[in-house]
Protein backbone atom coordinates (compact mmCIF):
# COMPACT_ATOMS: atom_id res chain seq x y z
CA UNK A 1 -108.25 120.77 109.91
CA UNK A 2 -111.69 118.90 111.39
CA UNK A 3 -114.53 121.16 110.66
CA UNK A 4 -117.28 121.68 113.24
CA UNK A 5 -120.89 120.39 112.68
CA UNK A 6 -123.93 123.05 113.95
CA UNK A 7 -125.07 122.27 116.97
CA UNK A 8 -128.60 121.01 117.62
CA UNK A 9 -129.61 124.29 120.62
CA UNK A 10 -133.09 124.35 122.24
CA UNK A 11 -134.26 127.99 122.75
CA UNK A 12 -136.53 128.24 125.28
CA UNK A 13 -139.30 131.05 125.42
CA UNK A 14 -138.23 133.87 127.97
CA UNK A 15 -139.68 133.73 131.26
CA UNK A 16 -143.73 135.53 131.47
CA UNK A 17 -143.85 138.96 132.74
CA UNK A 18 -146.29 138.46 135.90
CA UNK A 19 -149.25 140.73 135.74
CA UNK A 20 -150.99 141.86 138.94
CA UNK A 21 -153.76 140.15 140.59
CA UNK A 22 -156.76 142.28 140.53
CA UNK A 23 -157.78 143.99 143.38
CA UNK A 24 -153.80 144.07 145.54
CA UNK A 25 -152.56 147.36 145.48
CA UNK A 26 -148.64 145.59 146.06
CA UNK A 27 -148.90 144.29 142.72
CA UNK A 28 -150.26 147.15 141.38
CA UNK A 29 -147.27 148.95 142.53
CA UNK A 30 -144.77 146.33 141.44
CA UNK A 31 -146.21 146.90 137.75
CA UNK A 32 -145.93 150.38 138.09
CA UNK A 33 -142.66 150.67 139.59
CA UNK A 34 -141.79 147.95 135.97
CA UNK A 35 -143.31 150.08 133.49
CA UNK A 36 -141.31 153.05 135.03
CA UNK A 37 -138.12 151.44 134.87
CA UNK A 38 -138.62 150.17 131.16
CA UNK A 39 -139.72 153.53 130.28
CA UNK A 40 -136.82 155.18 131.49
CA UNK A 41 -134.04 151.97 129.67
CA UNK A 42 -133.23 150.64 133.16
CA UNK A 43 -134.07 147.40 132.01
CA UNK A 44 -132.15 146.00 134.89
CA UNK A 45 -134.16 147.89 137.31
CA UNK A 46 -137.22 146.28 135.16
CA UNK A 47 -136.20 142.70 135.73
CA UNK A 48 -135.62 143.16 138.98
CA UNK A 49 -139.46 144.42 139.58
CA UNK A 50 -140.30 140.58 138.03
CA UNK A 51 -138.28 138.83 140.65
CA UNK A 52 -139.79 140.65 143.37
CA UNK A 53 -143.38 140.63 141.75
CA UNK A 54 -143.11 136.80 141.59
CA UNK A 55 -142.10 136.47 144.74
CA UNK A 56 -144.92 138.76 146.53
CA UNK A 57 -147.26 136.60 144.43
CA UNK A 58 -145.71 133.40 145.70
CA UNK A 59 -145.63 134.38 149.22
CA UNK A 60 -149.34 136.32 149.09
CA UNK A 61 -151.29 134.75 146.36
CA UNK A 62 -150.22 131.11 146.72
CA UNK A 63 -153.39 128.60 146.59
């Protein structure tokens, strides 16, 4: 029987949580509508908030 040697993994740090930019009230929301989800363990409903918070901030806040 060969015995398996550990593998060698690379953990990467999770993804940042985006925080609003000051002064947009869509943000805002976005962050709110997050901490709501997390606070009620929909953690799905959570991560989704991040996808759509990044891409408002892509689309609206892009230099």
């Amino acid at each position: 029987m060969e015995t398996q040697q550990p593998r060698d993994y690379d953990l990467a740090e999770p993804p940042y949580e985006p925080s609003a930019v000051p002064g947009c009230a869509d943000c805002l929301s976005l962050v709110v509508a997050r901490q709501n989800a997390r606070s009620s363990a929909d953690y799905s409903a959570a991560s989704d908030r991040n996808v759509e918070l990044r891409g408002h901030q892509a689309e609206a806040h892009a230099s």
